[in-house]
C-alpha atoms as a PDB file:
ATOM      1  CA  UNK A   1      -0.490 -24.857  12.136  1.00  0.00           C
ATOM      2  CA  UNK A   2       0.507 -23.331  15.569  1.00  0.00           C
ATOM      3  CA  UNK A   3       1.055 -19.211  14.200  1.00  0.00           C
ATOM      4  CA  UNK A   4       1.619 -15.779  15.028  1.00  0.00           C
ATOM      5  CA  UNK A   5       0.403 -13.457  12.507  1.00  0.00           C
ATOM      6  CA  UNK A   6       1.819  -9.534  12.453  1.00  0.00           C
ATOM      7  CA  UNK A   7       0.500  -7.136  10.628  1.00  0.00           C
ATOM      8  CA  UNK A   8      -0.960  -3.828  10.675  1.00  0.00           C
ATOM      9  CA  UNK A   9      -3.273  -2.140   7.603  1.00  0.00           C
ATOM     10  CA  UNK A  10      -5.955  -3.959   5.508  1.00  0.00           C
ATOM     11  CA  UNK A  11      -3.906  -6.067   3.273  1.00  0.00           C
ATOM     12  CA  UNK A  12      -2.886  -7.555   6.244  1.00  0.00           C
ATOM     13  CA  UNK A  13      -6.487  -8.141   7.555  1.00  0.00           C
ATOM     14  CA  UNK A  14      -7.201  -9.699   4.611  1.00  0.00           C
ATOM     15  CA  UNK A  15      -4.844 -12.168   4.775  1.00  0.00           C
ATOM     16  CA  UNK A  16      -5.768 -13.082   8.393  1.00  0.00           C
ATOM     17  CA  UNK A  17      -9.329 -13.630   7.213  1.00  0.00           C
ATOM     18  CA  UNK A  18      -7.516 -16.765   5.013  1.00  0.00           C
ATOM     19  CA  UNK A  19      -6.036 -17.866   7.707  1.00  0.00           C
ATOM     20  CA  UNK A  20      -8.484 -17.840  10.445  1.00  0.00           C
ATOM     21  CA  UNK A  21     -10.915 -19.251   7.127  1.00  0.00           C
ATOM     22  CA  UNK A  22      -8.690 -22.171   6.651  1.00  0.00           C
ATOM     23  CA  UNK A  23      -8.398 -23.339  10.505  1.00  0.00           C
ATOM     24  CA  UNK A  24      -4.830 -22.506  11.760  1.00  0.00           C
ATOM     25  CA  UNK A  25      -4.476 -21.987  15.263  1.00  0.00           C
ATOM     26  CA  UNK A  26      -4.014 -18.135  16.090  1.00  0.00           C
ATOM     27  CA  UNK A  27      -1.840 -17.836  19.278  1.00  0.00           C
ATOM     28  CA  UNK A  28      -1.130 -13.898  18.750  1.00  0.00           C
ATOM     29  CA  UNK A  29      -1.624 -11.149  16.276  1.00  0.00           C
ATOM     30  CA  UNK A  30       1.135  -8.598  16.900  1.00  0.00           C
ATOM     31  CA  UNK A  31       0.498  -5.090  14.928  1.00  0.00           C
ATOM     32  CA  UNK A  32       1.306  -1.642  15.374  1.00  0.00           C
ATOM     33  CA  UNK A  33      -0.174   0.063  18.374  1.00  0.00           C
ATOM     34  CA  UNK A  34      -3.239   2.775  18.376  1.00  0.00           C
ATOM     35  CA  UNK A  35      -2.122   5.805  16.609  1.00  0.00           C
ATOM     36  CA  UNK A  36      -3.642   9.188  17.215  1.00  0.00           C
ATOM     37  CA  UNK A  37      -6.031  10.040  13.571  1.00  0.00           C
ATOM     38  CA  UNK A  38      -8.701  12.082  12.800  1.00  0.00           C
ATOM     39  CA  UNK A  39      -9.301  16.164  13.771  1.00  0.00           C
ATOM     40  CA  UNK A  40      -9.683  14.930  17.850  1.00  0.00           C
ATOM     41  CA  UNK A  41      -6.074  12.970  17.409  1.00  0.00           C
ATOM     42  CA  UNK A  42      -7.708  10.431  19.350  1.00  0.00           C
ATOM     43  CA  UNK A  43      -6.193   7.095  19.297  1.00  0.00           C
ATOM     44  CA  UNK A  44      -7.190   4.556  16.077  1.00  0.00           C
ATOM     45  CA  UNK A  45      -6.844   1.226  16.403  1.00  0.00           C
ATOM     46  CA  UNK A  46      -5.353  -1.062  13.271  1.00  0.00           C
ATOM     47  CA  UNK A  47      -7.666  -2.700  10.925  1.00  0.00           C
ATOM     48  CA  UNK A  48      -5.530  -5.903  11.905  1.00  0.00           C
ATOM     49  CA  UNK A  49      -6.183  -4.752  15.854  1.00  0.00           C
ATOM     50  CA  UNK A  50      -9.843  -4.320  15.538  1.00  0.00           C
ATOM     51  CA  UNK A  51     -10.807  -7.333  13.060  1.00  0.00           C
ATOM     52  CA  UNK A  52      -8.980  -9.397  15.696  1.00  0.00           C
ATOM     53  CA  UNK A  53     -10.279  -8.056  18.510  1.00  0.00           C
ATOM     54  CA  UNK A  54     -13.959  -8.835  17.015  1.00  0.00           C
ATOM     55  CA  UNK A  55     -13.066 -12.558  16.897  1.00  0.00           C
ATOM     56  CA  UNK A  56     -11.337 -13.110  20.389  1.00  0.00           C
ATOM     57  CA  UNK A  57      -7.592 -13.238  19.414  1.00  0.00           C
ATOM     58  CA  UNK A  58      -5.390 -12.278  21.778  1.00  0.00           C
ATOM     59  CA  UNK A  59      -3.474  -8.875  20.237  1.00  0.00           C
ATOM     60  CA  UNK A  60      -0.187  -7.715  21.284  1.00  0.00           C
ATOM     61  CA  UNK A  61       0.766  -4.317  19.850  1.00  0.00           C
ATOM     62  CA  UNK A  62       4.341  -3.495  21.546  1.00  0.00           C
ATOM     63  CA  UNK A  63       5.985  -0.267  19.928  1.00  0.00           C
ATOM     64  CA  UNK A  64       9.469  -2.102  19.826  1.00  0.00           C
ATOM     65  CA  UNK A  65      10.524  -5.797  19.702  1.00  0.00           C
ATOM     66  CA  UNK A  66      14.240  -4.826  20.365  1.00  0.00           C
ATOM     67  CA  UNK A  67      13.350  -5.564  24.240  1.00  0.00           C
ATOM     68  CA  UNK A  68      14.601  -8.196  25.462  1.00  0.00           C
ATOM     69  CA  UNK A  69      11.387  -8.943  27.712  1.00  0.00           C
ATOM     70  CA  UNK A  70       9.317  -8.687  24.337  1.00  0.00           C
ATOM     71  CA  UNK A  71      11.975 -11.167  22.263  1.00  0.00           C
ATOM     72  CA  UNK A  72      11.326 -13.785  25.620  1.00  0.00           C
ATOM     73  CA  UNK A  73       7.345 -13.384  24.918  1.00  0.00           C
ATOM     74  CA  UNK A  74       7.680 -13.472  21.002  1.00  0.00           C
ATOM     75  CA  UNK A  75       9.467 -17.205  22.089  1.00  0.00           C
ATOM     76  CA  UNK A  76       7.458 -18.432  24.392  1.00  0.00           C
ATOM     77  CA  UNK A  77       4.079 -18.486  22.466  1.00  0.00           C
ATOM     78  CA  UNK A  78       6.053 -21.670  20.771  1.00  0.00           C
ATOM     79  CA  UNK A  79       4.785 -21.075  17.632  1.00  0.00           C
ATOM     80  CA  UNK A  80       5.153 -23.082  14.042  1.00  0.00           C
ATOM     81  CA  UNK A  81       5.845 -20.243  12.123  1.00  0.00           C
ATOM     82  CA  UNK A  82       4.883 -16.212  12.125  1.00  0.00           C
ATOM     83  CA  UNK A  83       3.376 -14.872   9.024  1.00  0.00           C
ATOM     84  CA  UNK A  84       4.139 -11.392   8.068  1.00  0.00           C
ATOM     85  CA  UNK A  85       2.306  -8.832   6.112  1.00  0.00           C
ATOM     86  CA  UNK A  86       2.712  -4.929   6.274  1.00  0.00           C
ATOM     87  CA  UNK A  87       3.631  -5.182   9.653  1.00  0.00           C
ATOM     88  CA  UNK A  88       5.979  -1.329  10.117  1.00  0.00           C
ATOM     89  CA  UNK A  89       8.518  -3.118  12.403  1.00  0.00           C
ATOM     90  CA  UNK A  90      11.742  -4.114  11.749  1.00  0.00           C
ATOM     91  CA  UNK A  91      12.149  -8.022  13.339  1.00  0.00           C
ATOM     92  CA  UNK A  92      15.177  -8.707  15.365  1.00  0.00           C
ATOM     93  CA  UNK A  93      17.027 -11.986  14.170  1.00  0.00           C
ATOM     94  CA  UNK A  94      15.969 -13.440  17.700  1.00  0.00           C
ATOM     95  CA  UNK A  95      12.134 -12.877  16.475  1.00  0.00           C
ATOM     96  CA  UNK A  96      13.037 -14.408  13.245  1.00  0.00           C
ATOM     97  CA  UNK A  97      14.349 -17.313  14.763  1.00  0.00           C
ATOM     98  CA  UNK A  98      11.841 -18.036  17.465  1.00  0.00           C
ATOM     99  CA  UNK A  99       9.028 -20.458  15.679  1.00  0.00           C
ATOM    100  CA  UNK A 100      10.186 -23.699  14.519  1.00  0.00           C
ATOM    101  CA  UNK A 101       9.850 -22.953  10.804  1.00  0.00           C
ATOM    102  CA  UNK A 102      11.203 -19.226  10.906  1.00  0.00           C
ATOM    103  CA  UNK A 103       8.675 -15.926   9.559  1.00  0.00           C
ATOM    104  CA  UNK A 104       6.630 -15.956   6.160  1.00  0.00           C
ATOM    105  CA  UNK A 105       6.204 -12.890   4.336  1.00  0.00           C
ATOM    106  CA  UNK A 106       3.752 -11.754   2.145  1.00  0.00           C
ATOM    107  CA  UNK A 107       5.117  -9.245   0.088  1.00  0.00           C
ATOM    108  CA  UNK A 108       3.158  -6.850  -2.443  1.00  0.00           C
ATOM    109  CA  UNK A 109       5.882  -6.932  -5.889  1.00  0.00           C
ATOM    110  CA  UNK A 110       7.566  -9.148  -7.725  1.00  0.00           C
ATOM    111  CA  UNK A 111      11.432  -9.281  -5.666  1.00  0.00           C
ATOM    112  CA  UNK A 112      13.723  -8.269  -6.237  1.00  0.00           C
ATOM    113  CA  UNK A 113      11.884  -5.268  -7.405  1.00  0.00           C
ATOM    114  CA  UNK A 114       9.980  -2.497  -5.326  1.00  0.00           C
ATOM    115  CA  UNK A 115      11.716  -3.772  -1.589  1.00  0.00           C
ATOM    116  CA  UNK A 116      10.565  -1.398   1.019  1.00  0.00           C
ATOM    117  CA  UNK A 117       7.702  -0.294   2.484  1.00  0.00           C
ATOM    118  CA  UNK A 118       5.225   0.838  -0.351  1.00  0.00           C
ATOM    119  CA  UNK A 119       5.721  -1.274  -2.933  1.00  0.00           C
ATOM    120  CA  UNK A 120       2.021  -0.938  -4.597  1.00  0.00           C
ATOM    121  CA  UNK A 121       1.992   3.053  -4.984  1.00  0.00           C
ATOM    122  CA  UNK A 122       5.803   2.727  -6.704  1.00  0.00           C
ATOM    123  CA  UNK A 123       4.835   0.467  -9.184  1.00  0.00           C
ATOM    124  CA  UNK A 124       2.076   1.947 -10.297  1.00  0.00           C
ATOM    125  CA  UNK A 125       4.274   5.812 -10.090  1.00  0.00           C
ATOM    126  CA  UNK A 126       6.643   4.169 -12.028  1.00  0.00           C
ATOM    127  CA  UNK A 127       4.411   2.813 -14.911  1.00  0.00           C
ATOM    128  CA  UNK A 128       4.984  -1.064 -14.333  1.00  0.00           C
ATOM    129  CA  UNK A 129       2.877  -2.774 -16.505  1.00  0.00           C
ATOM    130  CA  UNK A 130       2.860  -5.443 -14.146  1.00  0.00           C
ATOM    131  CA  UNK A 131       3.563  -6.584 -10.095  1.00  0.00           C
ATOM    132  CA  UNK A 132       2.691  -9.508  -8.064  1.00  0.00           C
ATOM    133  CA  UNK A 133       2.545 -10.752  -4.169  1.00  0.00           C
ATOM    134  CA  UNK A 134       5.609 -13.520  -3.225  1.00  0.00           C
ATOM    135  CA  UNK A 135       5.547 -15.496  -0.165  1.00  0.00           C
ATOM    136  CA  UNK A 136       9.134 -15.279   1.123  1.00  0.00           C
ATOM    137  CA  UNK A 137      10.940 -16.404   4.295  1.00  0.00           C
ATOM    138  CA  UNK A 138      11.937 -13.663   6.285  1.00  0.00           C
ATOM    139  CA  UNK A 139      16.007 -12.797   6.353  1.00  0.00           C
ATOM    140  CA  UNK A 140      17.850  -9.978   8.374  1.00  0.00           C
ATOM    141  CA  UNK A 141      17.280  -7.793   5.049  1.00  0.00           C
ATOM    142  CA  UNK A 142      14.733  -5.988   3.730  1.00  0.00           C
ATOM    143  CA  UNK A 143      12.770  -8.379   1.918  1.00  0.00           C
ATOM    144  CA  UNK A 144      16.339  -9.974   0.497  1.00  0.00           C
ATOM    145  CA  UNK A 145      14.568 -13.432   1.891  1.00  0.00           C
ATOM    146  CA  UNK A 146      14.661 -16.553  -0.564  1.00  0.00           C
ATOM    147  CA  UNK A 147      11.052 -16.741  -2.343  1.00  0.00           C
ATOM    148  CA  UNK A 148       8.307 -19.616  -2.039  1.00  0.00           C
ATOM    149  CA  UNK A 149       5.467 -19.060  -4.061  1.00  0.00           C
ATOM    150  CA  UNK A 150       4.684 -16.372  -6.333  1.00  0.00           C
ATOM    151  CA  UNK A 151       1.231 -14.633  -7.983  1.00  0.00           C
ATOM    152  CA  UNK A 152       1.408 -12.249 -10.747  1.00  0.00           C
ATOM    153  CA  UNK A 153      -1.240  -9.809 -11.875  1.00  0.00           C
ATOM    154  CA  UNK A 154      -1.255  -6.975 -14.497  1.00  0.00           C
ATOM    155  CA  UNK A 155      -1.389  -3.331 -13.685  1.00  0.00           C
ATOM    156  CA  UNK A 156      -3.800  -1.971 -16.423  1.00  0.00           C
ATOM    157  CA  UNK A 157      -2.485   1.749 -17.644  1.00  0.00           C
ATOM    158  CA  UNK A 158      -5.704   3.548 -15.218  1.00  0.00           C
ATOM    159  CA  UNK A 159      -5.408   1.210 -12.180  1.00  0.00           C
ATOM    160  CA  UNK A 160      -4.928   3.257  -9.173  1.00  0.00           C
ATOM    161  CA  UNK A 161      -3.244   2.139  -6.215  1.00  0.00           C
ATOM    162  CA  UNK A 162      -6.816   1.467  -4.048  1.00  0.00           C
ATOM    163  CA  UNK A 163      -7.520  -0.614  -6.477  1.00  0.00           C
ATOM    164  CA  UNK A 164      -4.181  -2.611  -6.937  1.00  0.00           C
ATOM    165  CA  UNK A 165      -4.392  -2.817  -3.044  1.00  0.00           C
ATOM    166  CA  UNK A 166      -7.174  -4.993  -3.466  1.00  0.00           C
ATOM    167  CA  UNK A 167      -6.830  -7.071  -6.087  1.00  0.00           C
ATOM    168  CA  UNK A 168      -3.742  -8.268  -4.510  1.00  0.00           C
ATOM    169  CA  UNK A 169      -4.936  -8.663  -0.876  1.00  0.00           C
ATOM    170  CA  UNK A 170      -7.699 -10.702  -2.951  1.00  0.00           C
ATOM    171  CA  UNK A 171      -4.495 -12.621  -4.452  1.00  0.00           C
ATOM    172  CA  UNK A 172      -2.115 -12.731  -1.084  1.00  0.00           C
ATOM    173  CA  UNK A 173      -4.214 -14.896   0.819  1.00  0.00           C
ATOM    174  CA  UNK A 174      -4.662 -17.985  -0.839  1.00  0.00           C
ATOM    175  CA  UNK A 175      -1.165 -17.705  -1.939  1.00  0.00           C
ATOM    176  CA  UNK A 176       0.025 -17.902   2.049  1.00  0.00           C
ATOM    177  CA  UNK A 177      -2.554 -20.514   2.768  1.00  0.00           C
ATOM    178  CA  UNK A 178      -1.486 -22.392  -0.112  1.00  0.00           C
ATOM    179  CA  UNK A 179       2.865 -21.670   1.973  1.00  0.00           C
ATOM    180  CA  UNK A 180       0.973 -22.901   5.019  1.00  0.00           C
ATOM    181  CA  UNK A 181      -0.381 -26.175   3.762  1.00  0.00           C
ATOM    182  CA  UNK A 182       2.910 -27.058   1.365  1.00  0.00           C
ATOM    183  CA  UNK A 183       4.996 -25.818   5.061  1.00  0.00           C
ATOM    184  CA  UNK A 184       2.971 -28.310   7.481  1.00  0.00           C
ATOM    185  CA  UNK A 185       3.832 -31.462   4.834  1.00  0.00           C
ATOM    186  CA  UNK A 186       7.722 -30.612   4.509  1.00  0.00           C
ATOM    187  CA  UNK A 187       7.128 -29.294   0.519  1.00  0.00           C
ATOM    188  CA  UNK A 188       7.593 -25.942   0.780  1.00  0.00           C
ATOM    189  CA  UNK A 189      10.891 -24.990  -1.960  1.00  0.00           C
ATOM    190  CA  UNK A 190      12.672 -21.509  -1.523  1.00  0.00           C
ATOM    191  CA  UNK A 191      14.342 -19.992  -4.023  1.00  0.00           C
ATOM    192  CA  UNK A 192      17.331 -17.097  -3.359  1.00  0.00           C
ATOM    193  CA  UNK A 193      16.475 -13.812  -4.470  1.00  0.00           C
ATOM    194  CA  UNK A 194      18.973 -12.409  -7.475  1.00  0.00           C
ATOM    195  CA  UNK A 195      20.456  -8.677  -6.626  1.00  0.00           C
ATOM    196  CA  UNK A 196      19.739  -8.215 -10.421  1.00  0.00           C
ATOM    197  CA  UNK A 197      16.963  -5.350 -10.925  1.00  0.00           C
ATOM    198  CA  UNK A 198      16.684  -4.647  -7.323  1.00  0.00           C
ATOM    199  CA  UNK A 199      14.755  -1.480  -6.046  1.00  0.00           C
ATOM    200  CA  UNK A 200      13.727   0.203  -3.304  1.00  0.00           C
ATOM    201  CA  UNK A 201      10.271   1.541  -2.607  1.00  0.00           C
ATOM    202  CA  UNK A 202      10.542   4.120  -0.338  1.00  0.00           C
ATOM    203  CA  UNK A 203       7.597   4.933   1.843  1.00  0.00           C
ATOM    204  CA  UNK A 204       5.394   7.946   0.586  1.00  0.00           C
ATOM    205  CA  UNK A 205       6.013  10.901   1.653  1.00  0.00           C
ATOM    206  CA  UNK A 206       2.855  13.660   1.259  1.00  0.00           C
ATOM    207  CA  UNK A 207       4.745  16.199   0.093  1.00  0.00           C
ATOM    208  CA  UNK A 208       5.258  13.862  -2.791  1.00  0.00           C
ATOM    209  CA  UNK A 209       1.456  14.462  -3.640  1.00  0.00           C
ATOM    210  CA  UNK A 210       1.988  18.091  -5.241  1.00  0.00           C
ATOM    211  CA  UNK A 211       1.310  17.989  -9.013  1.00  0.00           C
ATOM    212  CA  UNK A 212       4.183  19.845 -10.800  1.00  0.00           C
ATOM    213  CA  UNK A 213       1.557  20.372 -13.969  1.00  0.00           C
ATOM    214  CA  UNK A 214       5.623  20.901 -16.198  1.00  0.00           C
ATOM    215  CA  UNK A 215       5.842  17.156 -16.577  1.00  0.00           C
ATOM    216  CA  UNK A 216       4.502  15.287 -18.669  1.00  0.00           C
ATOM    217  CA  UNK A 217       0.968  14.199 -18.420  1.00  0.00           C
ATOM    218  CA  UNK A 218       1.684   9.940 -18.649  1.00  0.00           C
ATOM    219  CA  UNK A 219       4.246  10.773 -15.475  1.00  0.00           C
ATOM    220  CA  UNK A 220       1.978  12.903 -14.070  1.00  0.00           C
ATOM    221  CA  UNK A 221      -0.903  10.672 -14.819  1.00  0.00           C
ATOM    222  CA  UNK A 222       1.100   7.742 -12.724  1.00  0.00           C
ATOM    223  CA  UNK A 223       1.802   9.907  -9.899  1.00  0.00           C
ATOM    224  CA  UNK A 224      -1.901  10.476  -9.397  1.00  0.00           C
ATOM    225  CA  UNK A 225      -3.014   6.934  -9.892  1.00  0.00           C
ATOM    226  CA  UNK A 226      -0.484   5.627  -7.124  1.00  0.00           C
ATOM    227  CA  UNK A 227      -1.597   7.995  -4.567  1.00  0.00           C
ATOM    228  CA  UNK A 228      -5.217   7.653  -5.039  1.00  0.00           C
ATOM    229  CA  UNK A 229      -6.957   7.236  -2.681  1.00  0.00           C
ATOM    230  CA  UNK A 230      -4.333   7.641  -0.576  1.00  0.00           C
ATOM    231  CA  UNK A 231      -2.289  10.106   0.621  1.00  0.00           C
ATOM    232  CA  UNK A 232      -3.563  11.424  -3.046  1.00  0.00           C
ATOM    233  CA  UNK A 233      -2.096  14.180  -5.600  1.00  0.00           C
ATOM    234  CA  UNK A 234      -3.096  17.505  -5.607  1.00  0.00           C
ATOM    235  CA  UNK A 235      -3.168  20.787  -6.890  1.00  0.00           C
ATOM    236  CA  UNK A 236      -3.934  24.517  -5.439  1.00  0.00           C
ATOM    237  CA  UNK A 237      -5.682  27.144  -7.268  1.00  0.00           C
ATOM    238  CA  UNK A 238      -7.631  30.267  -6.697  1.00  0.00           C
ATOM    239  CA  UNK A 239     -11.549  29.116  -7.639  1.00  0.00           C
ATOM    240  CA  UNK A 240     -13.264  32.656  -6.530  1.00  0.00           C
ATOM    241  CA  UNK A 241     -13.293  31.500  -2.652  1.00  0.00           C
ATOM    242  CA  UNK A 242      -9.842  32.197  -1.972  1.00  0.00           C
ATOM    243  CA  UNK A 243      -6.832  29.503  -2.673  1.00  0.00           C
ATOM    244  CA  UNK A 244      -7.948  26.243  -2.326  1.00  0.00           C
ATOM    245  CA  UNK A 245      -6.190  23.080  -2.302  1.00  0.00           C
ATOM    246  CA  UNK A 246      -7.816  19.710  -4.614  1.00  0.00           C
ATOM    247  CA  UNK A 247      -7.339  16.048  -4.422  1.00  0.00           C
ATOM    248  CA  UNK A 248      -7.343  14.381  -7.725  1.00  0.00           C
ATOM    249  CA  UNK A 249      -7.998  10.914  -7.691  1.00  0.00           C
ATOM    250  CA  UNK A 250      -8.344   9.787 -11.346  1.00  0.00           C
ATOM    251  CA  UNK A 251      -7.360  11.311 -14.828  1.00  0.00           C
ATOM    252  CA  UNK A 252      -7.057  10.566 -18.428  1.00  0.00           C
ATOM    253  CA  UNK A 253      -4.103  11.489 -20.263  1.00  0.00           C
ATOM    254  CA  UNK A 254      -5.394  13.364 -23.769  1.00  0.00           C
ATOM    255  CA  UNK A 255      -3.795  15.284 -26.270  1.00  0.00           C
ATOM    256  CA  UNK A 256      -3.623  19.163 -25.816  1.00  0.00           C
ATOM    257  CA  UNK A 257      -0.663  21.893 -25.837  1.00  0.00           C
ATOM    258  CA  UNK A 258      -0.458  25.086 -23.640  1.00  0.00           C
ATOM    259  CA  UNK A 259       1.300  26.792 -20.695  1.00  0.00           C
ATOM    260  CA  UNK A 260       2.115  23.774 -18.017  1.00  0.00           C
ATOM    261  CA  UNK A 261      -1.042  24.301 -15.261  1.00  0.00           C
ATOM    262  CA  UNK A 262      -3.580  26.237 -17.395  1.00  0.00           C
ATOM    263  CA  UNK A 263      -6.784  24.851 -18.354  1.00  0.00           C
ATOM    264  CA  UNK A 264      -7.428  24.205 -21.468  1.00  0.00           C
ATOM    265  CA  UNK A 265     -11.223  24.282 -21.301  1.00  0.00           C
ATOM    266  CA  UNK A 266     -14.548  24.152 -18.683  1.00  0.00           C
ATOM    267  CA  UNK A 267     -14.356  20.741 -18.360  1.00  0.00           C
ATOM    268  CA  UNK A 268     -10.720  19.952 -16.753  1.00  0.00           C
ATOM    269  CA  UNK A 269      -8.441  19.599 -19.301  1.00  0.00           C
ATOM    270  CA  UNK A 270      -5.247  20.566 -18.013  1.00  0.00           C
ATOM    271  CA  UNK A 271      -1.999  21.505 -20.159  1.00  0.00           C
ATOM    272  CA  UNK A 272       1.154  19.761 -18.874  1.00  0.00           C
ATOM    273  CA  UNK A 273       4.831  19.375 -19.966  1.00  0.00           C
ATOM    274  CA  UNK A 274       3.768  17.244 -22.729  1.00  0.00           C
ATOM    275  CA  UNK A 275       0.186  16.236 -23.280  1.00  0.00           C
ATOM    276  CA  UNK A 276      -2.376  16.916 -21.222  1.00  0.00           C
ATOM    277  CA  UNK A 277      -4.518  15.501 -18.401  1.00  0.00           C
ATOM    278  CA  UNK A 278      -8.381  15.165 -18.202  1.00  0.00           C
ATOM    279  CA  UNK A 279      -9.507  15.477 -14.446  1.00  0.00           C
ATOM    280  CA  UNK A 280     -12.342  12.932 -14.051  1.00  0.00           C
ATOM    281  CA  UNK A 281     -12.649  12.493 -10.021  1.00  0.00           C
ATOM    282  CA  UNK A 282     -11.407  15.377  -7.658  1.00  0.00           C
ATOM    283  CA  UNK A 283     -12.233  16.100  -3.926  1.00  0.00           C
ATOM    284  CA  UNK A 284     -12.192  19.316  -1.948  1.00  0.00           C
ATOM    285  CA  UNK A 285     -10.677  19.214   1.548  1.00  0.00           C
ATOM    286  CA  UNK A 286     -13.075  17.856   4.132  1.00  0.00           C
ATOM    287  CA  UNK A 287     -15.440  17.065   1.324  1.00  0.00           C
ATOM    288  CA  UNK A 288     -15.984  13.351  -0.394  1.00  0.00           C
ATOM    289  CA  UNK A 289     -14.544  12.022  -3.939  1.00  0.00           C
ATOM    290  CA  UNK A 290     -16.518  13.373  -6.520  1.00  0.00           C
ATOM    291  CA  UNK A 291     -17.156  13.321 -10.197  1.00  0.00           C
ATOM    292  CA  UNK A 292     -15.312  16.560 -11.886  1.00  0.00           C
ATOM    293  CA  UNK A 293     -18.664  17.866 -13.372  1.00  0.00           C
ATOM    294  CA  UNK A 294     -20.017  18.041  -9.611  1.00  0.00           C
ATOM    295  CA  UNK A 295     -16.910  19.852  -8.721  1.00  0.00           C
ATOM    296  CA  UNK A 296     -17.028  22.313 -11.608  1.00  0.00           C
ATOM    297  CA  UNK A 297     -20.498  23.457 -10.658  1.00  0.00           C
ATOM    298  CA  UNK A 298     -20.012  25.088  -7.496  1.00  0.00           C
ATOM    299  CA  UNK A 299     -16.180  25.790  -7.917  1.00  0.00           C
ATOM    300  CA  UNK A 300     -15.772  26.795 -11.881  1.00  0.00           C
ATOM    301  CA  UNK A 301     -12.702  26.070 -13.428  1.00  0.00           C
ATOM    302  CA  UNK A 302     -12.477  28.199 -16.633  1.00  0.00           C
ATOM    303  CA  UNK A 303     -10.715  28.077 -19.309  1.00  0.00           C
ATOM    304  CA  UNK A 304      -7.101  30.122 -18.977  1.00  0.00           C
ATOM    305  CA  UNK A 305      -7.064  29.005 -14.986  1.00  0.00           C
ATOM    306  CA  UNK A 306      -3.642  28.630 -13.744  1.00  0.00           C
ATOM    307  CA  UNK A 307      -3.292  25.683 -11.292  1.00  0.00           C
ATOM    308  CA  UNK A 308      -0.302  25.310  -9.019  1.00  0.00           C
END
């Protein structure tokens, strides 16, 4: 089919490996423009932006589509239909309407749970035992669009959110190619979202990444798991160098009992609320991931620590 594709971080690139894989003609990839990143703020292109660029699509990366001159180019590529995945712009209804078979979505939960922008990291926060990605057609809502096709897939209890992220960008492509093929032959069914058990997944805010070691651990333990690797839980503590602030990537909940924060041994067992969590994978700022053994021999964390 004759498509636009929009979309921004690597789930999205993902899916426009299907779709350049399975021969539909590309006539624009819109995603978000270059952001500044890194200590020199210098300007990052999207993984969308640069896996595009490498094959010879033509990439459009306006910072609006409310324009009026954008809404007249958005038309005039005459496109079948747009496919949409974790693009970060809202779509005016004339950009909705302007291919002949409207915009696709692929969409990381099972709707009408987890709407909004971060759907992977609140499912796992929330301890869902289970989420999915859902082609839907695109509506003047957020993601309140009648649903196509659907793929489920479990959410073991240590999943983190990296790896959730992948397993379902793994999932989300052949799912859309499948929309694609069922579109171009007239047999593609939607089905209206129920209200029923709708929820919102906000997008995550870092100061949500502070550990608050007075809850208990399986919360706790969630929280950590659906920011890893990224923006990623932490905690702050004095280690003999002066305050320091820690990532914590992965954990294990475990039994233990003791002031909320304090360790309860060498070897990263923390107290919490209720319970207590294991650290198994920390990093240090401007250092990598590492194994919490590593970390404990050059930065000591002895029993009767207080973390904050």
């Amino acid at each position: 089919m004759r498509l636009i594709f929009m979309g921004t971080p690597d789930f999205a690139t993902a899916l426009l490996k299907e779709i350049v894989a399975r021969g539909h003609e590309v006539v624009a990839v819109y995603t978000q423009p270059p952001r500044p990143a890194g200590r020199g703020l210098s300007e990052k292109k999207s993984s969308v932006h640069l896996y595009a660029e490498r094959l010879g699509l033509p990439v459009r990366a306006p910072k609006t589509l409310r324009d009026a001159q954008e809404q007249q180019a958005f038309a005039e590529l005459n496109a079948d239909v747009a496919v949409v995945a974790a693009y970060g712009l809202l779509l005016p209804q004339s950009i909705l309407d302007a291919p002949k078979y409207g915009c696709l979505n692929l969409h990381g939960s099972l709707l009408p749970r987890w709407r909004g922008a971060a759907p992977i990291q609140r499912a796992i926060m929330a301890g869902d035992s289970e989420t999915g990605v859902m082609v839907m057609k695109m509506d003047a809502g957020l993601d309140t669009g009648p649903v196509a096709l659907t793929a489920r897939t479990p959410i073991p209890p240590d999943m983190t959110a990296g790896e959730l992220h992948d397993s379902m960008a793994a999932q989300g492509g052949p799912l859309m190619a499948q929309a694609l093929d069922l579109l171009a032959r007239d047999e593609l069914v939607f089905t209206p979202q129920s209200d029923a058990g709708a929820c919102y997944a906000q997008k995550i805010d870092k100061a949500e990444g502070h550990i608050d070691w007075r809850g208990p651990a399986i919360g706790l333990h969630n929280q950590i798991r659906g920011l890893s690797p990224f923006p990623g839980a932490f905690f702050e503590a004095d280690l003999g160098r002066g305050v320091e602030r820690v990532k914590v990537l992965r954990t294990r909940v475990e039994d233990g009992d003791g002031a909320p924060g304090v360790a309860l041994d060498a070897a990263g067992l923390i107290a919490c609320g209720a319970g207590a969590l294991r650290l198994l994978r920390v990093q240090r700022a401007g250092k990598g991931e590492m194994a919490f053994e590593e970390f404990a021999r050059g930065r000591p964390l002895t029993r009767g620590a207080t973390l904050a």
